[in-house]
PDB file of N, CA and C in Angstrom:
ATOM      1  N   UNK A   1       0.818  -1.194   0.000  1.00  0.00           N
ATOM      2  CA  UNK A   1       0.000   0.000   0.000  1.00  0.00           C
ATOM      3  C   UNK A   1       0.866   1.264   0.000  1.00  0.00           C
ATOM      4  N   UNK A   2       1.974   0.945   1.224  1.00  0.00           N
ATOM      5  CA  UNK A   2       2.308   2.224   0.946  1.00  0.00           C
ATOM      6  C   UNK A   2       3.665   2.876  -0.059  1.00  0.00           C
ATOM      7  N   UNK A   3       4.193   1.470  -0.650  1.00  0.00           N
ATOM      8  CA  UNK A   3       4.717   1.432  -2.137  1.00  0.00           C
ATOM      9  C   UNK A   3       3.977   2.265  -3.106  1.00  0.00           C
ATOM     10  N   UNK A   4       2.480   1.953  -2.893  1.00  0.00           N
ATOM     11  CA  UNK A   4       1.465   2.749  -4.581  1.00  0.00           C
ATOM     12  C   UNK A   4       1.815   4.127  -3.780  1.00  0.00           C
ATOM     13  N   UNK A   5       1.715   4.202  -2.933  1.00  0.00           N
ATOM     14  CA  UNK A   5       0.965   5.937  -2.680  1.00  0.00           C
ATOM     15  C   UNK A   5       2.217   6.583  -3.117  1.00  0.00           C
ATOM     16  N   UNK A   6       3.626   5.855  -2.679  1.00  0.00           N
ATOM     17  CA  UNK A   6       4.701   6.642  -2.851  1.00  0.00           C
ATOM     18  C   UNK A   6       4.971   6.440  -4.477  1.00  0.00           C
ATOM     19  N   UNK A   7       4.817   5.722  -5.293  1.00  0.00           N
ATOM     20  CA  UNK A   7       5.075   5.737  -6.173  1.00  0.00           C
ATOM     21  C   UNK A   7       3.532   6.813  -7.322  1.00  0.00           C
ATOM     22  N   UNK A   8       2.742   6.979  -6.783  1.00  0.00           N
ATOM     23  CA  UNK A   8       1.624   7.416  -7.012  1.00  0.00           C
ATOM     24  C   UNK A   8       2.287   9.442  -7.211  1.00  0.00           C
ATOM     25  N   UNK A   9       2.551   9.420  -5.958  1.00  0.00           N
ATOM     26  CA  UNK A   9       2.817  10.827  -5.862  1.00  0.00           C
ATOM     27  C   UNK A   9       4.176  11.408  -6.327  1.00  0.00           C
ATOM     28  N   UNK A  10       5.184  10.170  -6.032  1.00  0.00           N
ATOM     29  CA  UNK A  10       6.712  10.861  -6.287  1.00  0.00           C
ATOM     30  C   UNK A  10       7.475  10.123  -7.629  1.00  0.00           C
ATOM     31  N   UNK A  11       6.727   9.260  -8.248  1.00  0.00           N
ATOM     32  CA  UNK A  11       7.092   8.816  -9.103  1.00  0.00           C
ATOM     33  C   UNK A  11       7.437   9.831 -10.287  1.00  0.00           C
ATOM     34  N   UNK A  12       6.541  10.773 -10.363  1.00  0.00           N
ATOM     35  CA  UNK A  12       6.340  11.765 -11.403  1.00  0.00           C
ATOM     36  C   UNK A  12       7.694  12.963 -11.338  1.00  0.00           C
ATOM     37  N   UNK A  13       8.099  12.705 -10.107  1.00  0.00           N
ATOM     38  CA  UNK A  13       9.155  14.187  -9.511  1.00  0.00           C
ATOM     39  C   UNK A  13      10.590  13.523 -10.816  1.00  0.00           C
ATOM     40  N   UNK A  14      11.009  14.339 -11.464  1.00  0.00           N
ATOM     41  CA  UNK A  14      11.938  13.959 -12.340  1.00  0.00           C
ATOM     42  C   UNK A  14      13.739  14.096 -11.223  1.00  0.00           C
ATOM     43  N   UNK A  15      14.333  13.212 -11.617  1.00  0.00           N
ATOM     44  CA  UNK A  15      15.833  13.310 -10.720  1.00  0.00           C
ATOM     45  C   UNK A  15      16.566  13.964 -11.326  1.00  0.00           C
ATOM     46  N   UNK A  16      17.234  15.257 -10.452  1.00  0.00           N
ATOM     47  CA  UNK A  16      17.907  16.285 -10.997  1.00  0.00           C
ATOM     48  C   UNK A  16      19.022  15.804 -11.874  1.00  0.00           C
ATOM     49  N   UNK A  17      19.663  16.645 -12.664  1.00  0.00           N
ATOM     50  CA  UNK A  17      20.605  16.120 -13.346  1.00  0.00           C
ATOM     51  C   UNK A  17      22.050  16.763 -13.061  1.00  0.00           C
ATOM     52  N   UNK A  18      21.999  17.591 -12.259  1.00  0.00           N
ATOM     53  CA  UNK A  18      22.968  17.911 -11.448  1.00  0.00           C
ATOM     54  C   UNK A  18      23.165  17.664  -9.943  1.00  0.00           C
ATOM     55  N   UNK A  19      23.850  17.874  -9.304  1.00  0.00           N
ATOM     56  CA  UNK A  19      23.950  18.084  -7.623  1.00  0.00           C
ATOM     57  C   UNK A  19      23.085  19.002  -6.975  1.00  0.00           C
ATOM     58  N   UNK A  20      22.363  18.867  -5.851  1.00  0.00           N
ATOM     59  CA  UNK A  20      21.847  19.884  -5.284  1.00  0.00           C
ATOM     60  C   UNK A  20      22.315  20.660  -4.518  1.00  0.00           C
ATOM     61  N   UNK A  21      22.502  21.528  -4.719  1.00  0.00           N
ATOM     62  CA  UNK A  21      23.530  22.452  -3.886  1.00  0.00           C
ATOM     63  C   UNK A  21      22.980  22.190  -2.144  1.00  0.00           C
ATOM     64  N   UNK A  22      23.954  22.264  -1.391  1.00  0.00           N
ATOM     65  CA  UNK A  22      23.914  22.181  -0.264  1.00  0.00           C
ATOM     66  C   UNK A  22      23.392  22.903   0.670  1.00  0.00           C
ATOM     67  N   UNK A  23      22.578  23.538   1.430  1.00  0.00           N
ATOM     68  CA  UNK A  23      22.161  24.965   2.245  1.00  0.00           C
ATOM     69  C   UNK A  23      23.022  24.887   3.391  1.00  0.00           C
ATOM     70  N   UNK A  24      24.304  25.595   3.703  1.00  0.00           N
ATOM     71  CA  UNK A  24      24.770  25.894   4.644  1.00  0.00           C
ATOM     72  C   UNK A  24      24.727  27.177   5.350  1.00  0.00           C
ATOM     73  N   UNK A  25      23.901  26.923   6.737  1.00  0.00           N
ATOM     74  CA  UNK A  25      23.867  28.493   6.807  1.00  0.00           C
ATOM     75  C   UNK A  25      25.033  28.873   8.269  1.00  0.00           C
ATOM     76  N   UNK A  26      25.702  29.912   8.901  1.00  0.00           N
ATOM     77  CA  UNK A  26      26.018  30.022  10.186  1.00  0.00           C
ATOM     78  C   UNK A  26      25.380  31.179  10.557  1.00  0.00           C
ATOM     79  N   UNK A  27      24.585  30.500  11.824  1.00  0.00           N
ATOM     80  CA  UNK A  27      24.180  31.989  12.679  1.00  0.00           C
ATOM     81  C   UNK A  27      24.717  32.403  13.888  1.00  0.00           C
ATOM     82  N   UNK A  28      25.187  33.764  13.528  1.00  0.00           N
ATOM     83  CA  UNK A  28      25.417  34.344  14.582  1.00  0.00           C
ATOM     84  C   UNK A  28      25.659  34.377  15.458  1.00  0.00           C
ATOM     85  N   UNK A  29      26.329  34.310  16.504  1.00  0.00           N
ATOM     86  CA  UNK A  29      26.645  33.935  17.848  1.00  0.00           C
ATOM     87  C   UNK A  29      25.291  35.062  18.399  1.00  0.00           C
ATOM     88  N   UNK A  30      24.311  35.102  19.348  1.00  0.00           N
ATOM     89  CA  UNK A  30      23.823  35.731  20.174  1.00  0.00           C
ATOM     90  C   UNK A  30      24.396  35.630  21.355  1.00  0.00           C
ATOM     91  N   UNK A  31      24.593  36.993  21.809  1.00  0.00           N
ATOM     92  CA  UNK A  31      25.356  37.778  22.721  1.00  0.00           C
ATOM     93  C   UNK A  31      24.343  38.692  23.956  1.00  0.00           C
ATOM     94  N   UNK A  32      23.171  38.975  23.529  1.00  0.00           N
ATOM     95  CA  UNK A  32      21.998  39.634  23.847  1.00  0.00           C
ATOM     96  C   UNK A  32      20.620  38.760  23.794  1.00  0.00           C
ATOM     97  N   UNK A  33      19.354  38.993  24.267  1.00  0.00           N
ATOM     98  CA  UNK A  33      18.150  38.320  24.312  1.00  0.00           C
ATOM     99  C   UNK A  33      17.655  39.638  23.166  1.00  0.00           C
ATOM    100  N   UNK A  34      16.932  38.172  22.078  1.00  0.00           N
ATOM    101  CA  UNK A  34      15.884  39.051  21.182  1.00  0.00           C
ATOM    102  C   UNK A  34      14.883  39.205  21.349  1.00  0.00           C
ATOM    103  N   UNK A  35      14.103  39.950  21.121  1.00  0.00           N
ATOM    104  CA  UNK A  35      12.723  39.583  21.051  1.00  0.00           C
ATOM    105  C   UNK A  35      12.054  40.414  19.689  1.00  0.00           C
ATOM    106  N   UNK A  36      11.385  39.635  19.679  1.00  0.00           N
ATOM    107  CA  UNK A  36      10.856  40.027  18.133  1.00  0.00           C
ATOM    108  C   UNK A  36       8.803  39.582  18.467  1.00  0.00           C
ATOM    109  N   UNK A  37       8.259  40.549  17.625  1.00  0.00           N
ATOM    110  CA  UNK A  37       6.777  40.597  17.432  1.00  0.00           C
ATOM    111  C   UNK A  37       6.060  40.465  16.438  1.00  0.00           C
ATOM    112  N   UNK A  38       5.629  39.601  15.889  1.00  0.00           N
ATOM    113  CA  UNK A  38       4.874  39.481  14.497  1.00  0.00           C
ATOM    114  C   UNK A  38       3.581  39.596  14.620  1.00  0.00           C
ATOM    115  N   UNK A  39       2.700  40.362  13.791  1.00  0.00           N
ATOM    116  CA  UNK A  39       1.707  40.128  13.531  1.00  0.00           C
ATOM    117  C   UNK A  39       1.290  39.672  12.557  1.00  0.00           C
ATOM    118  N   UNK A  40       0.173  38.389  12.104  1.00  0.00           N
ATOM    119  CA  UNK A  40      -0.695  37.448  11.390  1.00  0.00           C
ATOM    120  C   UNK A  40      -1.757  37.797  10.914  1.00  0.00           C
ATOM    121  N   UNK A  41      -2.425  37.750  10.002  1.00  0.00           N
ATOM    122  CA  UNK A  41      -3.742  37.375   9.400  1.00  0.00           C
ATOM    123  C   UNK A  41      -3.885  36.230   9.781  1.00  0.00           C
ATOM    124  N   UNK A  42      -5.101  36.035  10.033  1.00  0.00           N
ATOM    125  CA  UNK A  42      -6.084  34.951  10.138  1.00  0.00           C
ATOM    126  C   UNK A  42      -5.297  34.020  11.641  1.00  0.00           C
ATOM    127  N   UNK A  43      -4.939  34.950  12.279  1.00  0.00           N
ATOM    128  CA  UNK A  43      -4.280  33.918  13.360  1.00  0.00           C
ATOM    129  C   UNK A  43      -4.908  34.448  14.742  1.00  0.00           C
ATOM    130  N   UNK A  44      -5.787  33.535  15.308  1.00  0.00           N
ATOM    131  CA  UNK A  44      -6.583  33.746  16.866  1.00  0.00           C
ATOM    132  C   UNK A  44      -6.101  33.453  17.696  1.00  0.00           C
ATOM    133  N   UNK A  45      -5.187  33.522  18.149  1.00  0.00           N
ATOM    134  CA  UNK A  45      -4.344  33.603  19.529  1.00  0.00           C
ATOM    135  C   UNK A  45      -3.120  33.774  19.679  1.00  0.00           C
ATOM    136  N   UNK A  46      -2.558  35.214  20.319  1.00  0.00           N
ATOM    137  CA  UNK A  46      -1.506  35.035  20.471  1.00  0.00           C
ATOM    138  C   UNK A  46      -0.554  33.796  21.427  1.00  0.00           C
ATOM    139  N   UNK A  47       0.796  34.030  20.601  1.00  0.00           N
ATOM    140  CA  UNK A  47       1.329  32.863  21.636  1.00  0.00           C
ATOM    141  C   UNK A  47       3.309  33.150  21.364  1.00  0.00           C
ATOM    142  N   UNK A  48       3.516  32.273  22.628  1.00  0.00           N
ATOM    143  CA  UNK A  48       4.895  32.735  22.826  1.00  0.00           C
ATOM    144  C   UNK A  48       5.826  31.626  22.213  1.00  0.00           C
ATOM    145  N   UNK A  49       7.075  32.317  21.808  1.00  0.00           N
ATOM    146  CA  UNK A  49       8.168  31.104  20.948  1.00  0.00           C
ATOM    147  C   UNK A  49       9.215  31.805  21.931  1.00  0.00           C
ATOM    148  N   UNK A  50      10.127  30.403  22.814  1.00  0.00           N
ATOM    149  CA  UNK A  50      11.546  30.648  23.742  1.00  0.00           C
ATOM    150  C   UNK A  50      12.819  29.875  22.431  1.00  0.00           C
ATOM    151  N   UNK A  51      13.239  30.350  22.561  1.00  0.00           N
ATOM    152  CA  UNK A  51      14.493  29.371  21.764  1.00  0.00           C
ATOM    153  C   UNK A  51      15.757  29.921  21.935  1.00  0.00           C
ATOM    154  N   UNK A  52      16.062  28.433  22.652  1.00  0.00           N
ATOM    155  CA  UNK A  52      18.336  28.368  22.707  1.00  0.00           C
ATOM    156  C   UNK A  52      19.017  28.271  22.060  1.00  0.00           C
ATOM    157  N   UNK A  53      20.266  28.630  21.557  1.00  0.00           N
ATOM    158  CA  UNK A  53      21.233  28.002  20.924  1.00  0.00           C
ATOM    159  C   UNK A  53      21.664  27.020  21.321  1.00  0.00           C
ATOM    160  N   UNK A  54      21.683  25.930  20.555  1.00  0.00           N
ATOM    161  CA  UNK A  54      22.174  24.534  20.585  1.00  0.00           C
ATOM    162  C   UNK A  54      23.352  24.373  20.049  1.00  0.00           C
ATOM    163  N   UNK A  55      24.000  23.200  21.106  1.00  0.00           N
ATOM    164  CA  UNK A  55      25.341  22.835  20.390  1.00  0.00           C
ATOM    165  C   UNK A  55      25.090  22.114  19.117  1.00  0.00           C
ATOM    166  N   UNK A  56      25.863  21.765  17.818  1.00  0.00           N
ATOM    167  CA  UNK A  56      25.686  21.055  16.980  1.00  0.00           C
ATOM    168  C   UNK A  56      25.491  19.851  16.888  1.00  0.00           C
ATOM    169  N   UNK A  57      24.657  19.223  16.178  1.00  0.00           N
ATOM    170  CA  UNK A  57      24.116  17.824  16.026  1.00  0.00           C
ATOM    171  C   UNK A  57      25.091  16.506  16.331  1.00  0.00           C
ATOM    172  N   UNK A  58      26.160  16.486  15.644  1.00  0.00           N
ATOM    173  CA  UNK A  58      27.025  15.505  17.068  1.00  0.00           C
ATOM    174  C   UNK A  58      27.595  15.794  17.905  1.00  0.00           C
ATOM    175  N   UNK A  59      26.992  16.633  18.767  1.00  0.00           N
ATOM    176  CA  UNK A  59      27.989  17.683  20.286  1.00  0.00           C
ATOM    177  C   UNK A  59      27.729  15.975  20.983  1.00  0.00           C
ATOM    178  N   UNK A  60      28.778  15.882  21.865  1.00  0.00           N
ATOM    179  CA  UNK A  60      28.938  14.615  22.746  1.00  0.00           C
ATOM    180  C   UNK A  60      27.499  15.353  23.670  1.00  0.00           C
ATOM    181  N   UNK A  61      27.226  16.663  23.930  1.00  0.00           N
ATOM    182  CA  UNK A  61      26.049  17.499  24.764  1.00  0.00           C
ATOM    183  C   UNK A  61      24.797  16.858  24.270  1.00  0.00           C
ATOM    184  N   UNK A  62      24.120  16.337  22.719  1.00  0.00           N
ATOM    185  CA  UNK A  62      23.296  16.268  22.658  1.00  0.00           C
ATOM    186  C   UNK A  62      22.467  15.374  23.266  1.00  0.00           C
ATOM    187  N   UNK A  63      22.937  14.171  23.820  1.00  0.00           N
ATOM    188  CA  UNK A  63      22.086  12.603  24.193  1.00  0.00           C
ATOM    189  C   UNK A  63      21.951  13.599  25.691  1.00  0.00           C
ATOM    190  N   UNK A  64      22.051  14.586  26.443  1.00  0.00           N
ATOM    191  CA  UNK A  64      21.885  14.657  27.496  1.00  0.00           C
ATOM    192  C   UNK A  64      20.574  15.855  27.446  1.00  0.00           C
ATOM    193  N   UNK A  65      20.950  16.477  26.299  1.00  0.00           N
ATOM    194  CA  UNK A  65      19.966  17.614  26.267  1.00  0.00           C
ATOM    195  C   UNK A  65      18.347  17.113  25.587  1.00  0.00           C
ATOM    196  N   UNK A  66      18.899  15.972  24.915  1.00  0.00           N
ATOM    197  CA  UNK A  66      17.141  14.721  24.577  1.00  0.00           C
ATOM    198  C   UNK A  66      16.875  14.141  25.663  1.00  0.00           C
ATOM    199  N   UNK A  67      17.377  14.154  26.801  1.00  0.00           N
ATOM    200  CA  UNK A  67      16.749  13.265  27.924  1.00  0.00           C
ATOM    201  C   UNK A  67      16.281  14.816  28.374  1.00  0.00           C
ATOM    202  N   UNK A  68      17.037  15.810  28.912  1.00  0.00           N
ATOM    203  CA  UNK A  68      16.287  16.835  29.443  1.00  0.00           C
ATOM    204  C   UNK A  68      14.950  17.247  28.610  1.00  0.00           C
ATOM    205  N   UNK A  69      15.215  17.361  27.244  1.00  0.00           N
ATOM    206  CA  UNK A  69      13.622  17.773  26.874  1.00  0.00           C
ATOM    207  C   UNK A  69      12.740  16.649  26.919  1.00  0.00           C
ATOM    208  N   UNK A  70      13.012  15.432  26.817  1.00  0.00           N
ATOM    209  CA  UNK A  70      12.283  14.478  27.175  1.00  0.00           C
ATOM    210  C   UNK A  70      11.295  14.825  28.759  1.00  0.00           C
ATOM    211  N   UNK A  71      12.301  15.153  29.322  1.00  0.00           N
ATOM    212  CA  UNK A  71      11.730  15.461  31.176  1.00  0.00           C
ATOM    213  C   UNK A  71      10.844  16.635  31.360  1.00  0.00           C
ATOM    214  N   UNK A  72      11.424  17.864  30.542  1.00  0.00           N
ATOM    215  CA  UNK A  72      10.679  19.027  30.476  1.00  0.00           C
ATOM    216  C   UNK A  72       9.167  18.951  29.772  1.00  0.00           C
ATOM    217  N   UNK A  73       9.624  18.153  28.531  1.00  0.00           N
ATOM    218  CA  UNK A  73       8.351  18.579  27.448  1.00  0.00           C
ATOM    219  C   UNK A  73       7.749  17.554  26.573  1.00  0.00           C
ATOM    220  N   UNK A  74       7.974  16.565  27.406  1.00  0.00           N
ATOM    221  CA  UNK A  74       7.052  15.043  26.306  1.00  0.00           C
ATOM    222  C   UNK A  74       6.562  14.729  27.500  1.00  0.00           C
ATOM    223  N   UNK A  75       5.141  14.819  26.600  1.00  0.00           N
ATOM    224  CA  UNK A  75       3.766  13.838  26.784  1.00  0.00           C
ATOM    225  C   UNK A  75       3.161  14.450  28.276  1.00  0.00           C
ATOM    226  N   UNK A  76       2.086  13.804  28.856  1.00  0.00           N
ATOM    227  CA  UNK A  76       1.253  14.564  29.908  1.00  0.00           C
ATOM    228  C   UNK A  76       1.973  14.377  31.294  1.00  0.00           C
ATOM    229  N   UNK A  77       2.732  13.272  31.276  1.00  0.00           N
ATOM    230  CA  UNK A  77       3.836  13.575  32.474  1.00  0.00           C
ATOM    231  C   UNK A  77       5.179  14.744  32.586  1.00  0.00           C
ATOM    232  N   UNK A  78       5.136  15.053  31.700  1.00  0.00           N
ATOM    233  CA  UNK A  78       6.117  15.981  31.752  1.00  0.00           C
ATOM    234  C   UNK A  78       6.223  17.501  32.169  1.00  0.00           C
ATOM    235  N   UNK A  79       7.286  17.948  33.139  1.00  0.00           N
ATOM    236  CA  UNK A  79       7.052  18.802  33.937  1.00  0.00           C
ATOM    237  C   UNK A  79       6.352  20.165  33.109  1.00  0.00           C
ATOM    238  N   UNK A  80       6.608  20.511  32.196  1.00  0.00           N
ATOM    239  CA  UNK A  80       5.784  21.559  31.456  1.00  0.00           C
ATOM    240  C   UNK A  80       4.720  21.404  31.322  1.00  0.00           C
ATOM    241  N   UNK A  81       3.987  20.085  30.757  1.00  0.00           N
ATOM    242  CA  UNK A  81       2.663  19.655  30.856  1.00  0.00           C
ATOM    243  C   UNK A  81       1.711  19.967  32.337  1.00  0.00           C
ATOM    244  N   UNK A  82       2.689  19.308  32.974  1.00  0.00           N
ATOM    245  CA  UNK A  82       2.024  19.397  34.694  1.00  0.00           C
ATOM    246  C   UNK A  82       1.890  21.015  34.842  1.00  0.00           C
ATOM    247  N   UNK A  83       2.479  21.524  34.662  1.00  0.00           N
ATOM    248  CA  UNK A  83       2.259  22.576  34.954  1.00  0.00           C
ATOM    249  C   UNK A  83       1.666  24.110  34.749  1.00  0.00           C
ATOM    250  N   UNK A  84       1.995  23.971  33.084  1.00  0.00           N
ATOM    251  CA  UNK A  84       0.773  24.494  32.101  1.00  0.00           C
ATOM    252  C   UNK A  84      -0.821  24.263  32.592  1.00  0.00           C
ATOM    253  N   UNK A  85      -0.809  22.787  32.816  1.00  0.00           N
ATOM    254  CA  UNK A  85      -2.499  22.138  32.606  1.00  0.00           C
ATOM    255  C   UNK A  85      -2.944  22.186  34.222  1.00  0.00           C
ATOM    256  N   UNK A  86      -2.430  21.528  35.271  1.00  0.00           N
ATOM    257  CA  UNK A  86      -2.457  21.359  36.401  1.00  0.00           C
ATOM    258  C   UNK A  86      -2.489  22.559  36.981  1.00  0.00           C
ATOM    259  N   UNK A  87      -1.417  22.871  37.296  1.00  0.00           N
ATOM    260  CA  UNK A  87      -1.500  24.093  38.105  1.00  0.00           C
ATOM    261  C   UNK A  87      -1.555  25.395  37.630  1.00  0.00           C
TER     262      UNK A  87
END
């Protein structure tokens, strides 16, 4: 089944005939807290976005920082959950 669907939809995508160029981007070291404000069409509720800089994808740091968000922010046991909903 899920052979047809993929061949259904992506069969048609033609394979480049060159290389795809790569997207490498580097950002910035932040030095300061940003904050930034957007406003939306068609969007009913405001809401808040926090975000860290992370070490890079094989930092020996990462297997420790997936157990912490694991603890913080997965599923209804998790301390953000509890505490958002609960209290």
């Amino acid at each position: 089944e899920f052979d047809r669907w993929v061949d259904r939809y992506f069969a048609p995508i033609k394979r480049p005939d060159r290389p795809i160029p790569r997207v490498i981007t580097d950002e910035t070291v932040r030095t300061k807290p940003v904050s930034v404000t957007v406003h939306e069409p068609n969007t009913p509720l405001p809401a808040i976005a926090l975000s860290y800089p992370l070490p890079p994808d094989r930092s020996t740091d990462i297997p420790a920082l997936m157990v912490l968000q694991a603890i913080l922010a997965h599923g209804e046991s998790s301390r953000l959950y509890e505490n958002l909903v609960y209290r």
